[in-house]
C-alpha atoms as a PDB file:
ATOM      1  CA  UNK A   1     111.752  24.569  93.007  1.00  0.00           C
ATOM      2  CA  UNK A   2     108.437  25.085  91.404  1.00  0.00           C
ATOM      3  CA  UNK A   3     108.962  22.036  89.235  1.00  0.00           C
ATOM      4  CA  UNK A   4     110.391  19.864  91.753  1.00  0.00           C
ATOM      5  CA  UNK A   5     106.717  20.799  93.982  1.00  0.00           C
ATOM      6  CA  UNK A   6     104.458  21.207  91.346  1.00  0.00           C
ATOM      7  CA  UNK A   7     105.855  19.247  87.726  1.00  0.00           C
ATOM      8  CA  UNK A   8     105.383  21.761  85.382  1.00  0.00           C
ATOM      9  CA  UNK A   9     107.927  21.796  83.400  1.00  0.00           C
ATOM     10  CA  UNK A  10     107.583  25.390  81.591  1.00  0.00           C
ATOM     11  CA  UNK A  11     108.851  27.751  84.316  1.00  0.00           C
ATOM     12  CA  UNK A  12     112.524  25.417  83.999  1.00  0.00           C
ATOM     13  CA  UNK A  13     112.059  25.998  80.331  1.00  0.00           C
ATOM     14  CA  UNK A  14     111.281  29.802  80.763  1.00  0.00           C
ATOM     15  CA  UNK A  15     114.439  29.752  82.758  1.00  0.00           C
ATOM     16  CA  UNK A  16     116.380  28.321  80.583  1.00  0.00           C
ATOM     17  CA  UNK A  17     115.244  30.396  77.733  1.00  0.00           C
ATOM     18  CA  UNK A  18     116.099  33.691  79.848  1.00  0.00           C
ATOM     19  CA  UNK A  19     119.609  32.480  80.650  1.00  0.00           C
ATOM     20  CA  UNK A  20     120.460  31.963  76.798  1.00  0.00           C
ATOM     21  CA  UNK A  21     118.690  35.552  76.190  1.00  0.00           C
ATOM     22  CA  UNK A  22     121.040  37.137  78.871  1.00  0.00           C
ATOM     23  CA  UNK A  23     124.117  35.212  77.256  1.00  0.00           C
ATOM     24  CA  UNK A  24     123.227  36.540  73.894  1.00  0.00           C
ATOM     25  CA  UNK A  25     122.480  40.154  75.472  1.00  0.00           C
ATOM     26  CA  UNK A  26     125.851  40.264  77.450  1.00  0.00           C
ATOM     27  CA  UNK A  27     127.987  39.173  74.422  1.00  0.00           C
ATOM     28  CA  UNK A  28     126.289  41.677  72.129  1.00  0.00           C
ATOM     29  CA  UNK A  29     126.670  44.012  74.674  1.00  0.00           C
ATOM     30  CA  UNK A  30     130.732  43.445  74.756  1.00  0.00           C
ATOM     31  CA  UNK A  31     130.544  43.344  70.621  1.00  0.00           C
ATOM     32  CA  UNK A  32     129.514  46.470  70.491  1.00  0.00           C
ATOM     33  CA  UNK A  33     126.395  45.300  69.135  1.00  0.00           C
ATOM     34  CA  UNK A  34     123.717  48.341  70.968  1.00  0.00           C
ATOM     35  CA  UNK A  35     120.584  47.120  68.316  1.00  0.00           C
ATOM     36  CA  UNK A  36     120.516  44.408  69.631  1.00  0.00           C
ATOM     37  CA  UNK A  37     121.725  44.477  72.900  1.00  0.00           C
ATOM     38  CA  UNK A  38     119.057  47.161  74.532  1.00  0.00           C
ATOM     39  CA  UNK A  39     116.192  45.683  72.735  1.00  0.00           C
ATOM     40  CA  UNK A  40     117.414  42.047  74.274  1.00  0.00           C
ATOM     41  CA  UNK A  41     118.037  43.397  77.314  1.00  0.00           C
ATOM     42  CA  UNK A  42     114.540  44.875  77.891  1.00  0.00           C
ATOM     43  CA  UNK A  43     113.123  42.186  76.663  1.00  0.00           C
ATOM     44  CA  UNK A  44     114.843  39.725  79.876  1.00  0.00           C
ATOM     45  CA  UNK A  45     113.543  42.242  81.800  1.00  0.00           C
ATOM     46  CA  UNK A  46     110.477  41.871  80.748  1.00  0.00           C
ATOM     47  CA  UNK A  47     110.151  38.047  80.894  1.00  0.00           C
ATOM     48  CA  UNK A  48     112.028  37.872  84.145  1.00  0.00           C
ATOM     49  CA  UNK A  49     108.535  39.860  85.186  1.00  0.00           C
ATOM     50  CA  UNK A  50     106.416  37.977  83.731  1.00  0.00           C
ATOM     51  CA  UNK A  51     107.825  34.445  84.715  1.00  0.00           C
ATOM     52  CA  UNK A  52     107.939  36.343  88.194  1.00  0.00           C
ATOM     53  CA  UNK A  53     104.168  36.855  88.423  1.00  0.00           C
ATOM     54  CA  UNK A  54     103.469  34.300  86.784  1.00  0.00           C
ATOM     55  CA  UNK A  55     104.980  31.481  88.903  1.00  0.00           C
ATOM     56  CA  UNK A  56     103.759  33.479  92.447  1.00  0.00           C
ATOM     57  CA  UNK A  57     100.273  33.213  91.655  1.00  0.00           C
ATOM     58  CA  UNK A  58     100.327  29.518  91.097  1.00  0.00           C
ATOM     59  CA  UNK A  59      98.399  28.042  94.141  1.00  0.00           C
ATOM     60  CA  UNK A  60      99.814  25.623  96.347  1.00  0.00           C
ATOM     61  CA  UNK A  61      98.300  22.383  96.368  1.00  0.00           C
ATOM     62  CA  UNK A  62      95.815  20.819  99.600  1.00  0.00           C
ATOM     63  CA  UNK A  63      98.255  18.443 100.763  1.00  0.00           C
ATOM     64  CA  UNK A  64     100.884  21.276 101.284  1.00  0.00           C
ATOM     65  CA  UNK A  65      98.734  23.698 102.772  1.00  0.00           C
ATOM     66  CA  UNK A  66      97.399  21.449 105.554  1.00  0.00           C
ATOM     67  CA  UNK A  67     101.003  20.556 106.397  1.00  0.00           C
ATOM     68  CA  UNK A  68     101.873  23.479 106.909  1.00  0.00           C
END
């Protein structure tokens, strides 16, 4: 939604980026694969935060905020 309202395109790139992590972390996870698996997994957690925090704080532009 943020790039649909705002056209940046890095928070749908972000995204994507997390997905593939969490499809590499799952499948190491069913491998058997644990160095690589906890390391990966903290490390969605981590951007899932990030990306979080930092797609709240963007500010919503004028023309939304006085139709609102």
């Amino acid at each position: 939604m943020v790039w649909v309202r705002l056209r940046p395109a890095w928070p749908f790139l972000a995204t994507l980026a997390l997905v593939a992590a969490e499809t590499v972390q799952y499948f190491a996870g069913l491998d058997g694969a644990l160095w690589l698996h906890l390391p990966l997994g903290v490390l969605t957690i981590v951007g899932l935060v990030v990306l979080f925090i930092a797609v709240w704080r963007q500010p919503v532009s004028r023309e939304e905020a006085n139709g609102a």
